[in-house]
C-alpha atoms as a PDB file:
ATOM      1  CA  UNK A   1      24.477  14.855 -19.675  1.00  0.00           C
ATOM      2  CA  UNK A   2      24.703  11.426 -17.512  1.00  0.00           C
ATOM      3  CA  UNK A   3      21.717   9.866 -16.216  1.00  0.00           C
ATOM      4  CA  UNK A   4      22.460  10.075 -13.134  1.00  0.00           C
ATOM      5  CA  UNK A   5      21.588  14.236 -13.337  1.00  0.00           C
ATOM      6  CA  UNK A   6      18.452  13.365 -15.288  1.00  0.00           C
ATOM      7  CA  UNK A   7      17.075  10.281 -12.778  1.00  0.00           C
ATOM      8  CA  UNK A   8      18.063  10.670  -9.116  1.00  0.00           C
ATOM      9  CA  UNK A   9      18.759   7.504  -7.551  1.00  0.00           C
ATOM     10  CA  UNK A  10      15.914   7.966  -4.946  1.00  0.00           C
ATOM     11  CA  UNK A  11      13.032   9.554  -6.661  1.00  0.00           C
ATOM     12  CA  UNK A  12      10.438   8.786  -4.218  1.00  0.00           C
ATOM     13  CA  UNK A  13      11.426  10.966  -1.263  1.00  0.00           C
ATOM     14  CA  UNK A  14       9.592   9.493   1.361  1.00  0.00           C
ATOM     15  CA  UNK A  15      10.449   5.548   0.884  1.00  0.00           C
ATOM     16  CA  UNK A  16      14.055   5.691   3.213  1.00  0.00           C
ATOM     17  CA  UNK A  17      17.215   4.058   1.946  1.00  0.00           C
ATOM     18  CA  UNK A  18      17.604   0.974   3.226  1.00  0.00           C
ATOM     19  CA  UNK A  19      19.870  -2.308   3.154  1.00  0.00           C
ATOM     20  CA  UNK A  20      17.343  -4.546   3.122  1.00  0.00           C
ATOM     21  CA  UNK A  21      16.035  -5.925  -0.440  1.00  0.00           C
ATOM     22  CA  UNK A  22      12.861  -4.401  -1.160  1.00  0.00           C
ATOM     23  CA  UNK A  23       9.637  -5.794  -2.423  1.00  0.00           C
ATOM     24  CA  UNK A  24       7.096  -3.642  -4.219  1.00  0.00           C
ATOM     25  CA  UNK A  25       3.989  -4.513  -4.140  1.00  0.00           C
ATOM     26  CA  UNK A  26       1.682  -2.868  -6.677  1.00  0.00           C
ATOM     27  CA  UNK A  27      -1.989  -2.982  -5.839  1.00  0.00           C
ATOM     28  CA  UNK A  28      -3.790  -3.337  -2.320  1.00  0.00           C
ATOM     29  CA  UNK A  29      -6.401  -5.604  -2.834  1.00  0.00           C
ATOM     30  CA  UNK A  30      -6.729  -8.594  -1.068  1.00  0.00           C
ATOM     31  CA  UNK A  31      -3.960 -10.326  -2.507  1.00  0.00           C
ATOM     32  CA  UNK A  32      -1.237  -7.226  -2.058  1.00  0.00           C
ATOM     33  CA  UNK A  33      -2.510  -6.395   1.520  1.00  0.00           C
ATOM     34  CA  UNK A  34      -2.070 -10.490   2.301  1.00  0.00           C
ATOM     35  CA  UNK A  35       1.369 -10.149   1.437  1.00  0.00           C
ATOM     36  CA  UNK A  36       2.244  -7.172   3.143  1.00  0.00           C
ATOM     37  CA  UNK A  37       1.283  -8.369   6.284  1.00  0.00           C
ATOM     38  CA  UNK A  38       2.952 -11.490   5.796  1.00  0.00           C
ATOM     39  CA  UNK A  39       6.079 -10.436   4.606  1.00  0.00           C
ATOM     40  CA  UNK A  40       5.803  -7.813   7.633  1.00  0.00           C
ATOM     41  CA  UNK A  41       8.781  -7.666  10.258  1.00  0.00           C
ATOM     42  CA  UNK A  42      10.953 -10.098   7.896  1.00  0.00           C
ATOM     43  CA  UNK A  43      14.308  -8.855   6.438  1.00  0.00           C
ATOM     44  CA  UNK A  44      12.851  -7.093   3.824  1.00  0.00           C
ATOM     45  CA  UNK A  45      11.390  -3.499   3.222  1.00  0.00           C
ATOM     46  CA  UNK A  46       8.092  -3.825   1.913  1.00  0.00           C
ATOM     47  CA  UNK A  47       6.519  -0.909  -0.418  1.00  0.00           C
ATOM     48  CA  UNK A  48       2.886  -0.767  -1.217  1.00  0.00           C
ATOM     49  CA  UNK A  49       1.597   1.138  -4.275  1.00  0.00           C
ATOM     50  CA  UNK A  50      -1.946   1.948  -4.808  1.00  0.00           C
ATOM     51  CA  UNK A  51      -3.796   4.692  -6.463  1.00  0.00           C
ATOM     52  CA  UNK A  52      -5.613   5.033  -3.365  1.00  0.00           C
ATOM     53  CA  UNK A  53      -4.285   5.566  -0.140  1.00  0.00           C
ATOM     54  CA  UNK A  54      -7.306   3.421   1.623  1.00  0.00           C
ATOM     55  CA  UNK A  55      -8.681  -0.127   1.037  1.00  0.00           C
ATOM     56  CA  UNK A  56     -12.433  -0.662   0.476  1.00  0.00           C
ATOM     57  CA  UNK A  57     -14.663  -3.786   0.171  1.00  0.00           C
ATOM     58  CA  UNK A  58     -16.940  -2.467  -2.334  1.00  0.00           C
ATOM     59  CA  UNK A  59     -19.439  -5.595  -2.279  1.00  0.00           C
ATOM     60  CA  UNK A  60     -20.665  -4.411   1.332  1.00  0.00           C
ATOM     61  CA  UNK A  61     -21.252  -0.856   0.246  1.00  0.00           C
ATOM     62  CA  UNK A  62     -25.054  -1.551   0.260  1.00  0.00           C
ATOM     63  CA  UNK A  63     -24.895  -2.405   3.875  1.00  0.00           C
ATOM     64  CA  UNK A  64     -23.508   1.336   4.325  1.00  0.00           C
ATOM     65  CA  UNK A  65     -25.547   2.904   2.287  1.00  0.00           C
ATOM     66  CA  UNK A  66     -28.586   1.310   4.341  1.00  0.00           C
ATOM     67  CA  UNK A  67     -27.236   2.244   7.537  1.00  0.00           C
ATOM     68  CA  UNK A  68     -26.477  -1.404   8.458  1.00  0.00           C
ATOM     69  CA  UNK A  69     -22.791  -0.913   8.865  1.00  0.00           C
ATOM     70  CA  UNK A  70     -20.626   1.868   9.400  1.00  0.00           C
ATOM     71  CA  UNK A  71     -18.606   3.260   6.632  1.00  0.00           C
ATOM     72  CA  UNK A  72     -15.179   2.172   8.658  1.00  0.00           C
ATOM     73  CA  UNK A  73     -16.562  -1.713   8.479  1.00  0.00           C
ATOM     74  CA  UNK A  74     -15.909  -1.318   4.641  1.00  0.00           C
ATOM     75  CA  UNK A  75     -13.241   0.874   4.288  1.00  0.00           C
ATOM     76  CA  UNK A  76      -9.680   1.757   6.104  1.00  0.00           C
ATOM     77  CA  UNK A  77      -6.628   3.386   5.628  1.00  0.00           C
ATOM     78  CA  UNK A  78      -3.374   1.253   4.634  1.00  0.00           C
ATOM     79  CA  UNK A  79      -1.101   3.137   6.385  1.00  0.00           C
ATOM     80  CA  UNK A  80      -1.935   1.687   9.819  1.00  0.00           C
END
């Protein structure tokens, strides 16, 4: 048995084949999220892995749990 039978060449279904180099970025903090955007509309296709399909800025949680700011001021989804 080859390999090839045992690993498909595209195992994640939903990232299309493309000819541009890819970069994959694991993690969305601040740092991963800063590079998506910059690296955004360049020649490359940028992937984003996070366990988590949302960013949140947990030091400002207080404020939500207060009522001071609204859940969405600490929280949003990456795939915007």
């Amino acid at each position: 048995m080859s390999l090839e039978n045992e690993y498909p060449l595209n195992p994640i279904p939903n990232i299309p084949d493309s000819i541009q180099k890819r970069v994959v970025i694991v993690g969305a903090g601040f740092a991963g999220l800063k590079l998506a955007r910059k690296l955004a509309g360049t020649a490359y296709q940028v992937v984003l892995l996070d366990k988590n399909n949302y960013h949140m800025f947990q030091p400002l949680l207080y404020q939500v749990a207060t009522a001071a700011l609204p859940p969405n001021a600490v929280s949003f989804p990456l795939r915007r």
